[in-house]
PDB file of N, CA and C in Angstrom:
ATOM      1  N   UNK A   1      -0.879-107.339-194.462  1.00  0.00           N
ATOM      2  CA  UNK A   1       0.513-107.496-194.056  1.00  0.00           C
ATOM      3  C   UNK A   1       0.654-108.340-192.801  1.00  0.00           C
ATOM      4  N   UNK A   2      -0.497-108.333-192.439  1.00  0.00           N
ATOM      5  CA  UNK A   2      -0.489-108.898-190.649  1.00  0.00           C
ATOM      6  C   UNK A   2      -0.214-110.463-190.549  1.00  0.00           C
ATOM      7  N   UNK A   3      -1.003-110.969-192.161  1.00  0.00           N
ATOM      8  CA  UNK A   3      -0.823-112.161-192.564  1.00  0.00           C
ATOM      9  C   UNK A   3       0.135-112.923-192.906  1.00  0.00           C
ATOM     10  N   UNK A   4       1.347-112.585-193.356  1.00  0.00           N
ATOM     11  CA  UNK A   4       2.639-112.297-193.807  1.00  0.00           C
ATOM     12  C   UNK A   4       3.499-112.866-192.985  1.00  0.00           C
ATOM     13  N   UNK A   5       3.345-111.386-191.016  1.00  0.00           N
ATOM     14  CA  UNK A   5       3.684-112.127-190.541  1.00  0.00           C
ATOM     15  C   UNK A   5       3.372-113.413-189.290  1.00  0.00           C
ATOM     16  N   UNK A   6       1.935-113.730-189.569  1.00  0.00           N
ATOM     17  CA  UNK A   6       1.617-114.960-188.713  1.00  0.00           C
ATOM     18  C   UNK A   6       2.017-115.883-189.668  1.00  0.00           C
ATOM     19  N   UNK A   7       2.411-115.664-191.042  1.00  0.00           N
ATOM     20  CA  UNK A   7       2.836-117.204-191.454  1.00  0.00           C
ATOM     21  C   UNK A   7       4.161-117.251-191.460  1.00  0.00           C
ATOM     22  N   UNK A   8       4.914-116.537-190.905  1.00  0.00           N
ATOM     23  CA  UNK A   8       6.382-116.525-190.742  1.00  0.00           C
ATOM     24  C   UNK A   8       6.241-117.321-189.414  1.00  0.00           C
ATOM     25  N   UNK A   9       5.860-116.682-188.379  1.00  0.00           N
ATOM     26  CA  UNK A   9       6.433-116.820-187.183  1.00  0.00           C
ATOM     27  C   UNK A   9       5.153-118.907-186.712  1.00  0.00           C
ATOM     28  N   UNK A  10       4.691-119.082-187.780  1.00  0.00           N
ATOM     29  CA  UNK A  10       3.802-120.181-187.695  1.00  0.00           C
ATOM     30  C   UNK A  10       4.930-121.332-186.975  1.00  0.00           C
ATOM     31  N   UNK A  11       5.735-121.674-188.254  1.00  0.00           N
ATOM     32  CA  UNK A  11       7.098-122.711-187.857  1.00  0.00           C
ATOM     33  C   UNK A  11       7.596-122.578-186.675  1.00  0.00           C
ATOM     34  N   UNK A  12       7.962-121.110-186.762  1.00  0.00           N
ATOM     35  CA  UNK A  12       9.117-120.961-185.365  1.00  0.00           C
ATOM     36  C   UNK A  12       7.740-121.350-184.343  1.00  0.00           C
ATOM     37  N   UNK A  13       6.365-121.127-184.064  1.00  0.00           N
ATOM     38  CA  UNK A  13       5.877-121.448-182.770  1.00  0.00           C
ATOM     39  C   UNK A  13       5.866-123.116-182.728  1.00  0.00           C
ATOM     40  N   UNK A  14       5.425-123.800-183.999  1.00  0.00           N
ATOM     41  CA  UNK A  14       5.776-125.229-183.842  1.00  0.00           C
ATOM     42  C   UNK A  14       6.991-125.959-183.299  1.00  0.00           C
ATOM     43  N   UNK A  15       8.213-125.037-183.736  1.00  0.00           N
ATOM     44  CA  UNK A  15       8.579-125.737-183.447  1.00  0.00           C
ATOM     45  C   UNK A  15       9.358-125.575-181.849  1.00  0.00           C
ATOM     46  N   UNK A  16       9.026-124.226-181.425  1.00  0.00           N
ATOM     47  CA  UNK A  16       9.100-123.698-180.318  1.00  0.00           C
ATOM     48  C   UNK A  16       8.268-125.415-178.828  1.00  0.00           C
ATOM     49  N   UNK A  17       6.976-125.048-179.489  1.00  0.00           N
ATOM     50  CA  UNK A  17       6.022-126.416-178.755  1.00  0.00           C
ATOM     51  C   UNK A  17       6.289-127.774-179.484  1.00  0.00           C
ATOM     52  N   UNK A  18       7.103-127.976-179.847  1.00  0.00           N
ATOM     53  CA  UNK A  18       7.611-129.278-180.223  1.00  0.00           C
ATOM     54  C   UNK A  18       9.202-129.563-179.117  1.00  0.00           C
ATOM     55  N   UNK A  19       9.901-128.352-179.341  1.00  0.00           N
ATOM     56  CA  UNK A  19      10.690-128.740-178.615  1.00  0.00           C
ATOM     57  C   UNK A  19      10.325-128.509-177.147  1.00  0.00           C
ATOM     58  N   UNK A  20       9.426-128.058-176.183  1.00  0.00           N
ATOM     59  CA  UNK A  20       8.793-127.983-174.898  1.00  0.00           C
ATOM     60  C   UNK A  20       7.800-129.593-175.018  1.00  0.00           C
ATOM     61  N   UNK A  21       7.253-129.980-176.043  1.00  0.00           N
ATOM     62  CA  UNK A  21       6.917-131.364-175.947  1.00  0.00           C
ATOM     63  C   UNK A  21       8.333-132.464-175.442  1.00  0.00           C
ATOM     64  N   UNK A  22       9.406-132.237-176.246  1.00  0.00           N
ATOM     65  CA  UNK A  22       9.995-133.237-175.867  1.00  0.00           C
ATOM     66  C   UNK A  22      11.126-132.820-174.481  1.00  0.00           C
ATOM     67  N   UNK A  23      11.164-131.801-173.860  1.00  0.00           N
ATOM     68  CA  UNK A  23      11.742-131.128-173.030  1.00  0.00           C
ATOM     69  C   UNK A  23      10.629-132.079-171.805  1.00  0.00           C
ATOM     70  N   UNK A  24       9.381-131.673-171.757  1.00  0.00           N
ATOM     71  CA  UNK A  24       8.498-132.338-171.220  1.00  0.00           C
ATOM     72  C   UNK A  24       8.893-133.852-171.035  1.00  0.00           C
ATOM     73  N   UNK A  25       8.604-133.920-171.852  1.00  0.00           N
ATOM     74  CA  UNK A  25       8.166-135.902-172.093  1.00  0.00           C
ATOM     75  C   UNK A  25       9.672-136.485-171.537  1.00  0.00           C
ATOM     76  N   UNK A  26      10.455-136.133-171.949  1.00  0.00           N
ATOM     77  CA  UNK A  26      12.212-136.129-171.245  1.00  0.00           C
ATOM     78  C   UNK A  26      12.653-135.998-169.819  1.00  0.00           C
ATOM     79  N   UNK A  27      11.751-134.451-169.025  1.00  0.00           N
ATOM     80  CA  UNK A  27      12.365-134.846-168.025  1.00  0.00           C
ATOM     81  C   UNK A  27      11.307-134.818-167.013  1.00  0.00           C
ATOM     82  N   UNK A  28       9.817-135.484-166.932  1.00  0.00           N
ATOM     83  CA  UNK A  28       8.781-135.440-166.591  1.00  0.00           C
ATOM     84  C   UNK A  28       8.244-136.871-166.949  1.00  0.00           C
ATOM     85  N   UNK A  29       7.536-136.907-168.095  1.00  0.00           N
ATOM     86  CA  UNK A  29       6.827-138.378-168.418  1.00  0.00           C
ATOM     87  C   UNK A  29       7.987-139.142-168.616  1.00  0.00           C
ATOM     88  N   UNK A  30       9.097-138.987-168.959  1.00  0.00           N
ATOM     89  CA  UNK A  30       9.772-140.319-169.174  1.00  0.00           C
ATOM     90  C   UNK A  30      10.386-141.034-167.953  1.00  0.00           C
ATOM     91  N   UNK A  31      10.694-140.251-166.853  1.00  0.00           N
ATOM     92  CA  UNK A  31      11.067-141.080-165.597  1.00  0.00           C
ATOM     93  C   UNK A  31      10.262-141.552-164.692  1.00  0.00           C
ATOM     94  N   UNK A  32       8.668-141.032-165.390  1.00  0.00           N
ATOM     95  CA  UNK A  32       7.527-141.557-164.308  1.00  0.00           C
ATOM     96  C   UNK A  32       7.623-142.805-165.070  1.00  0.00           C
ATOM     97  N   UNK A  33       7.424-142.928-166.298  1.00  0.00           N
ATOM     98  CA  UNK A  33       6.990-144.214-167.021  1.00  0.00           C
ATOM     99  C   UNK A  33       8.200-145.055-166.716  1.00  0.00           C
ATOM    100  N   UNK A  34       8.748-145.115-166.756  1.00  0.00           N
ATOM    101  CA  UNK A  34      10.439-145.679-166.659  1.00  0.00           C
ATOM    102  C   UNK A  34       9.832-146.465-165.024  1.00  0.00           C
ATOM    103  N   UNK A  35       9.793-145.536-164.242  1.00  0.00           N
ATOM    104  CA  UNK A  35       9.842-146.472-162.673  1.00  0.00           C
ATOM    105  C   UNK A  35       8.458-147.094-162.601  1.00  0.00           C
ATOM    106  N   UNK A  36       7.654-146.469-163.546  1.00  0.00           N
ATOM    107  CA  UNK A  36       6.484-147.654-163.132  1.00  0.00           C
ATOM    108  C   UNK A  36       6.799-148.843-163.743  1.00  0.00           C
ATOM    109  N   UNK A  37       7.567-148.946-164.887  1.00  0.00           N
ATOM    110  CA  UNK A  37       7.793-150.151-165.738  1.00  0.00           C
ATOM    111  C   UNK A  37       8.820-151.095-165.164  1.00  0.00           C
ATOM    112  N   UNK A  38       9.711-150.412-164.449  1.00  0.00           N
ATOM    113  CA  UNK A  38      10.632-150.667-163.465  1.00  0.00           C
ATOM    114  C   UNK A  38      12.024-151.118-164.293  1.00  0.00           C
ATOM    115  N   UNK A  39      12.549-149.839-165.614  1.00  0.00           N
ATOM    116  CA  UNK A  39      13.511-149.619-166.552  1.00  0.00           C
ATOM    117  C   UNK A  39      14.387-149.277-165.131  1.00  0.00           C
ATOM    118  N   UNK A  40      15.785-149.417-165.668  1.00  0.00           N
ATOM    119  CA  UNK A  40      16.554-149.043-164.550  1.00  0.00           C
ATOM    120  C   UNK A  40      17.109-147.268-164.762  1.00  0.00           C
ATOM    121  N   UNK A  41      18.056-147.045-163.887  1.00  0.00           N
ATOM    122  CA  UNK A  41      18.365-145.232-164.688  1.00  0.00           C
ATOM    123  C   UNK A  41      19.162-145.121-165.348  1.00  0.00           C
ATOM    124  N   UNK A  42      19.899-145.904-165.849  1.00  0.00           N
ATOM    125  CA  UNK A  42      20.551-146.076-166.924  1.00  0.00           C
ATOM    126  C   UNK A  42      19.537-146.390-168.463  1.00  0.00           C
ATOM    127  N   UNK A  43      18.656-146.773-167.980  1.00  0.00           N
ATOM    128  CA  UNK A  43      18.041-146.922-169.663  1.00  0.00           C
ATOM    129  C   UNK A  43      17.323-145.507-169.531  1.00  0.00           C
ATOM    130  N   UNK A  44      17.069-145.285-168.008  1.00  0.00           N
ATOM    131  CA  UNK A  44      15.991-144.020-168.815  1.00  0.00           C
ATOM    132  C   UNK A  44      16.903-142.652-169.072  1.00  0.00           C
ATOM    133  N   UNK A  45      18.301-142.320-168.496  1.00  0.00           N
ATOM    134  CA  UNK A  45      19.143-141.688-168.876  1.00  0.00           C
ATOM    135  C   UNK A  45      19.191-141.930-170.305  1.00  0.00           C
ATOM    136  N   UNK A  46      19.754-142.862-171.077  1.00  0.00           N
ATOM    137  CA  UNK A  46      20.097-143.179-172.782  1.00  0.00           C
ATOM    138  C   UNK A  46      18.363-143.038-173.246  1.00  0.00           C
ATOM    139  N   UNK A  47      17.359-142.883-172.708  1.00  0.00           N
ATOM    140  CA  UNK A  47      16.338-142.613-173.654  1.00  0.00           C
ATOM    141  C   UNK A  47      15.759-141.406-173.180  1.00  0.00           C
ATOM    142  N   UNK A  48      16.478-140.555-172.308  1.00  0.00           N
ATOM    143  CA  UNK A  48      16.149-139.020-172.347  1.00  0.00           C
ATOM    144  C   UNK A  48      17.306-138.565-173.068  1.00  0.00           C
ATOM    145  N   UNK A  49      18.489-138.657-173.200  1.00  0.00           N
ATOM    146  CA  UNK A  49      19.305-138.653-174.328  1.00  0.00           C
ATOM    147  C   UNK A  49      19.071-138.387-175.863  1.00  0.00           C
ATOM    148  N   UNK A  50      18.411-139.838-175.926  1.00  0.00           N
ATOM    149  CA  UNK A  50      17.918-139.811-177.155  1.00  0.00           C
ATOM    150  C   UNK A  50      16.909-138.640-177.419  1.00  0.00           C
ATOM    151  N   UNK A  51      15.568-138.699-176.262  1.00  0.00           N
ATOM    152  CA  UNK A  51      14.608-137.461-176.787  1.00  0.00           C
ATOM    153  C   UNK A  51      15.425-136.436-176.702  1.00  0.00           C
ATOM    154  N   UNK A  52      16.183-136.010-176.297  1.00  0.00           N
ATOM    155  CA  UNK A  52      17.112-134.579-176.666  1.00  0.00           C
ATOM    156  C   UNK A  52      17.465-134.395-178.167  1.00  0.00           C
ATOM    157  N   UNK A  53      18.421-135.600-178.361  1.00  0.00           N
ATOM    158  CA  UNK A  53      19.080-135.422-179.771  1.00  0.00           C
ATOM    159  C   UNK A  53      17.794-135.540-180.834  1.00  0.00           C
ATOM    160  N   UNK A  54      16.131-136.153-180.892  1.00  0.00           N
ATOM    161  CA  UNK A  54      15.846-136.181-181.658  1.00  0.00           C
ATOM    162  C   UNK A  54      15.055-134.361-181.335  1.00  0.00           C
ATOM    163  N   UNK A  55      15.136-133.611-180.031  1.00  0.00           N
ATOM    164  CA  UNK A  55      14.623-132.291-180.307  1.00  0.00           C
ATOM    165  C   UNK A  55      15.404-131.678-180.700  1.00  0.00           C
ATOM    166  N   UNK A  56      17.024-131.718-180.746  1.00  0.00           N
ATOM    167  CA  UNK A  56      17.793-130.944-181.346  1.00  0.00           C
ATOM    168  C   UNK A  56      17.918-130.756-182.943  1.00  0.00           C
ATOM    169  N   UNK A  57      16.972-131.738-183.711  1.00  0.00           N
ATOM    170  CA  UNK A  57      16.630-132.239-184.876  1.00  0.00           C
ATOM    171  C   UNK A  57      16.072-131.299-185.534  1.00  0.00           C
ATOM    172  N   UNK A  58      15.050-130.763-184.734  1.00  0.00           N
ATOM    173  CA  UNK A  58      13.959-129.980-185.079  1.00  0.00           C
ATOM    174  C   UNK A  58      14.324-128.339-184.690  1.00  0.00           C
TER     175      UNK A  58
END
């Protein structure tokens, strides 16, 4: 039965660490990479944006 429920709760942890991946990468790696590249904050605002709406996906 125990099996049952680790394959239930499998998804929900993916997608639990999928959305902390892009929570991450959004408001951490994307504004380091952004000023080293020297994007202004307006692009990196509309592309932490975007990683939101594509974690709200999931």
């Amino acid at each position: 039965m125990n099996h049952n429920a680790n394959t239930r709760n499998q998804p929900e942890m993916a997608s639990l660490l999928l959305g902390a991946g892009f929570a991450l990468a959004s408001l951490i790696i994307l504004p380091a990479v952004a000023q080293r590249v020297g994007l202004g904050s307006s692009v990196t605002i509309a592309l932490r944006g975007a990683l939101m709406r594509a974690a709200n996906r999931f």
